[in-house]
Structures are given as structure tokens and as C-alpha cells.
N, C-alpha and C. Protein backbone atom coordinates (compact mmCIF):
# COMPACT_ATOMS: atom_id res chain seq x y z
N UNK A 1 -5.16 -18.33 -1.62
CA UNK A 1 -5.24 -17.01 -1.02
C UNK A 1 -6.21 -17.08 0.16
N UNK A 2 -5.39 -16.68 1.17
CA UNK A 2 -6.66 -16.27 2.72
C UNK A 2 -7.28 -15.32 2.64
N UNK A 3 -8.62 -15.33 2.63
CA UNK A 3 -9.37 -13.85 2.83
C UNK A 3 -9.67 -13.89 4.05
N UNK A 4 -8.97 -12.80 5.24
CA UNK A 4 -9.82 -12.41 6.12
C UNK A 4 -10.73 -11.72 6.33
N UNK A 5 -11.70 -12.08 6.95
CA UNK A 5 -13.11 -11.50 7.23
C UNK A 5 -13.65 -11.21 8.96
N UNK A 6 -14.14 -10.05 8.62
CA UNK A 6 -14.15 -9.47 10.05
C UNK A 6 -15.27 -8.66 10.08
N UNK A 7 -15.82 -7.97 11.35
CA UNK A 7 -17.31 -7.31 11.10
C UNK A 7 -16.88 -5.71 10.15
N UNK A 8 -18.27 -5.57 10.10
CA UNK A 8 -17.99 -4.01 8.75
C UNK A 8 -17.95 -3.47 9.79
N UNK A 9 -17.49 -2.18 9.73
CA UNK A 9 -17.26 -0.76 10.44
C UNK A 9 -18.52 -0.57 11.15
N UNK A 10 -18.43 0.02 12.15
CA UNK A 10 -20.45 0.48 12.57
C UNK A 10 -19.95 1.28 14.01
N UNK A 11 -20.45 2.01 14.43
CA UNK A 11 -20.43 2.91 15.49
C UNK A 11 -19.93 1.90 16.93
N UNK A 12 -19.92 0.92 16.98
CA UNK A 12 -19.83 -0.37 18.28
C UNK A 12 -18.61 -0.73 18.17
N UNK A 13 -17.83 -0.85 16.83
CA UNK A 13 -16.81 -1.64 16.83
C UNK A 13 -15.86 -0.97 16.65
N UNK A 14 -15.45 0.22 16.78
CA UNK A 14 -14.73 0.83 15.86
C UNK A 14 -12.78 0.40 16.15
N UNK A 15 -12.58 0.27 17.87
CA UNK A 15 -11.60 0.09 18.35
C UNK A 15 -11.35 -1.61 17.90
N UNK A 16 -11.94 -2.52 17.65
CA UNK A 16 -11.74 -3.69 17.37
C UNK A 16 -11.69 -3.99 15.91
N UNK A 17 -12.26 -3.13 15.23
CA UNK A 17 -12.30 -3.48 13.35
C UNK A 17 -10.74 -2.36 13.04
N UNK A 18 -10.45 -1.33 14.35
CA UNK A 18 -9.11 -0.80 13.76
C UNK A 18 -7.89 -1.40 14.02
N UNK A 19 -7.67 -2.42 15.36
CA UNK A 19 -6.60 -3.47 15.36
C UNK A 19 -6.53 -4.54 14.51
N UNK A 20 -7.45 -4.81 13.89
CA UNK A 20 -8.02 -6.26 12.87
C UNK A 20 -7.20 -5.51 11.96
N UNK A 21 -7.62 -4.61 11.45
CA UNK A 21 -7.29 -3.35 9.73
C UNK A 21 -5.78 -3.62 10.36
N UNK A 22 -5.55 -3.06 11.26
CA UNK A 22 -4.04 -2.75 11.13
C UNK A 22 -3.25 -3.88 10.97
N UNK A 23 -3.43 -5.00 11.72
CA UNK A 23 -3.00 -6.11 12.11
C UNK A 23 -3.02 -6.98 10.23
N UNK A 24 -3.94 -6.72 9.87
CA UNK A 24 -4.28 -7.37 8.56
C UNK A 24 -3.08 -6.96 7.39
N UNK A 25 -3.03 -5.20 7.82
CA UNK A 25 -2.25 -4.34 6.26
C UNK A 25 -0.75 -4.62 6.66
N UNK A 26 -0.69 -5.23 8.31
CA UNK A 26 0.93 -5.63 8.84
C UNK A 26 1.13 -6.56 8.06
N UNK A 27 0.54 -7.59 7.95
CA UNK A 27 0.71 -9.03 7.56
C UNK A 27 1.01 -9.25 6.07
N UNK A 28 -0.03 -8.29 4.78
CA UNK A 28 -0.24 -8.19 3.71
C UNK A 28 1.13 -7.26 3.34
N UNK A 29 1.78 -6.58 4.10
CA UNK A 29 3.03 -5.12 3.93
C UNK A 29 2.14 -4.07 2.72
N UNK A 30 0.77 -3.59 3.71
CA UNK A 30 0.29 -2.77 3.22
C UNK A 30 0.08 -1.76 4.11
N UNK A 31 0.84 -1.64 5.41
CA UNK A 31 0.98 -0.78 6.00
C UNK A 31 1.08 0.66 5.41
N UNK A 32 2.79 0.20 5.18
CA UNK A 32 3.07 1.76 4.83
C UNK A 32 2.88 2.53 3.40
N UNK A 33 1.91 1.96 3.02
CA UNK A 33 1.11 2.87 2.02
C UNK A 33 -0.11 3.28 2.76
N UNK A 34 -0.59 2.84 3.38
CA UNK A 34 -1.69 3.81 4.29
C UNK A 34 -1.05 4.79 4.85
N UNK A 35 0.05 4.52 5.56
CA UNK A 35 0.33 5.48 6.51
C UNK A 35 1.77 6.44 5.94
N UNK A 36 1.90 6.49 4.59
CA UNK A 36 2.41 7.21 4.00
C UNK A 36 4.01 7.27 3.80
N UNK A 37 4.69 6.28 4.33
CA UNK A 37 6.00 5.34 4.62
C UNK A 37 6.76 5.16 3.50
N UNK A 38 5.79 4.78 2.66
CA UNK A 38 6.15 4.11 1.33
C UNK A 38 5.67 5.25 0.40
N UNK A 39 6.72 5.74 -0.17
CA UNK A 39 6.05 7.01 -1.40
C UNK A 39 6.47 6.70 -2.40
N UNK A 40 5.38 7.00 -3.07
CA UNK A 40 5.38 6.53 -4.47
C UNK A 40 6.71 6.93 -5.37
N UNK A 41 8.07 6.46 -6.06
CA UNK A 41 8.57 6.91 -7.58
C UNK A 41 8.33 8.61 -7.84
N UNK A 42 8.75 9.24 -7.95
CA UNK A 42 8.66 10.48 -8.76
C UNK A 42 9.28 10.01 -10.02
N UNK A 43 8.90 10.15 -10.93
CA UNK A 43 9.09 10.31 -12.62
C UNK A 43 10.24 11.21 -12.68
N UNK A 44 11.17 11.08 -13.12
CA UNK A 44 12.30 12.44 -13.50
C UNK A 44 11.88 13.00 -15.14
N UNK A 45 12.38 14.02 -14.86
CA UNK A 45 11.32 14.61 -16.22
C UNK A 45 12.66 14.58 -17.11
N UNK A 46 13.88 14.68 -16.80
CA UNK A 46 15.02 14.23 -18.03
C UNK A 46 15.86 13.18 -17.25
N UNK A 47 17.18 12.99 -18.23
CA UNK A 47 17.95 12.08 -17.51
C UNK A 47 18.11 10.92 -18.98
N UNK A 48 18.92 10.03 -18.70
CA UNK A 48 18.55 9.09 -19.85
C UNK A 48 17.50 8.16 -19.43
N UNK A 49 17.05 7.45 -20.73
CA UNK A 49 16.15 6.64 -20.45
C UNK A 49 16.34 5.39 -19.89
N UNK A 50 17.46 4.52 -19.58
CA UNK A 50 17.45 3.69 -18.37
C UNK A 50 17.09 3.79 -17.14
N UNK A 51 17.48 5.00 -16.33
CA UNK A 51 16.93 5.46 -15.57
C UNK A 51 15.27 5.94 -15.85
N UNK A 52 15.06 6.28 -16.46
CA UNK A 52 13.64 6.66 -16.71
C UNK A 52 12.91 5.16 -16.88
N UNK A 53 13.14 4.36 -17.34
CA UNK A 53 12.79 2.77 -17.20
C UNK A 53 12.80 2.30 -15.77
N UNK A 54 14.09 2.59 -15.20
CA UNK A 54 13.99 1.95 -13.83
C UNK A 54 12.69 2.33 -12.52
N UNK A 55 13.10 3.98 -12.95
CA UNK A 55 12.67 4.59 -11.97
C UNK A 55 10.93 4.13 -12.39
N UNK A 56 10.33 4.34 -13.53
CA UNK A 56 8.77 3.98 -14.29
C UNK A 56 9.10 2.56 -13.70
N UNK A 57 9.15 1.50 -13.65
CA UNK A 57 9.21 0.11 -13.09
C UNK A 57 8.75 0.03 -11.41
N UNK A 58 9.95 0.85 -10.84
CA UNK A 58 9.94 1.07 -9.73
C UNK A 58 8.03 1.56 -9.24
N UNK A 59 7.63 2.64 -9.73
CA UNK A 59 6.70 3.03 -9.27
C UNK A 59 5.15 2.50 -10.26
N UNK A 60 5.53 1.10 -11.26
CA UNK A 60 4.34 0.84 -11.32
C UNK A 60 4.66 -0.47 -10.37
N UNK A 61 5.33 -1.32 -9.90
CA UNK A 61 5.54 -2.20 -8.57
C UNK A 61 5.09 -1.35 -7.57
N UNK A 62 5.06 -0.09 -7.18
CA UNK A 62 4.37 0.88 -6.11
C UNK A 62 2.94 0.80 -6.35
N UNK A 63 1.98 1.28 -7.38
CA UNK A 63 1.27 1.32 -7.75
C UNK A 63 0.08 0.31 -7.76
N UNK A 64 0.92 -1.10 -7.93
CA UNK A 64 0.68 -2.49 -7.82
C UNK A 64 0.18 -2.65 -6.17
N UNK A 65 1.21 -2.49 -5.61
CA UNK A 65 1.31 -2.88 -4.22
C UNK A 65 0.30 -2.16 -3.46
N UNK A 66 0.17 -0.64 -3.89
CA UNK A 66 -0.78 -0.07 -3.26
C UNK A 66 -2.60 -0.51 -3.54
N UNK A 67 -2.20 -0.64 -4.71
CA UNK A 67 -4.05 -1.61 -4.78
C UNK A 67 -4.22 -2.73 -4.05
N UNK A 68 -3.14 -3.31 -3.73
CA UNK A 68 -3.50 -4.60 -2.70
C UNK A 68 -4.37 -4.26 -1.19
């Protein structure tokens, strides 16, 4: 695993630590959970339970992805 490392946030850098961030969550496909792209699974509250399996699967792989 690569960890990139870059300066912390601080009043000087702000335009250069926000192309790094972005450039970084491009690379990782953690974009569009920041920027709201990617929405989470809604749960169906009936239905059968295959679907209720799929769809629960679906959004703990969301869930997953978004902690990255």
C-alpha cells in the first residue's frame, strides 16, 4: 500500500493541499463520495428478502468504500 503524504492544511497552502486531496480521492475512486455522486443504498422497508440481501450488500460495499 502507497501512503501519500503531503503538508497538513494551514492558512499558506490551502490551493495546493486542495489539488493534492482531490487528485489523491481521483486515484483512490473516493471522489464521489465526497462530492456526493455516489449515494449510499436506501434499505427498502418491504419486498422479499433477496432483494433486501442484495440491496443490504450493496450499501455495506458503499459504506466500506466510503471509509477509505
Amino acid at each position: 500500500m502507497n501512503i501519500q503524504k503531503f503538508d497538513t492544511l494551514d492558512k499558506e497552502n490551502y490551493d495546493t493541499w486542495r489539488i493534492l486531496m482531490e487528485a489523491l480521492l481521483e486515484k483512490t475512486d473516493g471522489i464521489q463520495y465526497v462530492n456526493g455522486t455516489k449515494i449510499r443504498p436506501v434499505l427498502p422497508t418491504g419486498g422479499d428478502s433477496a432483494a433486501r440481501d442484495a440491496v443490504l450488500a450493496d450499501a455495506d460495499k458503499w459504506d466500506s468504500m466510503d471509509r477509505k
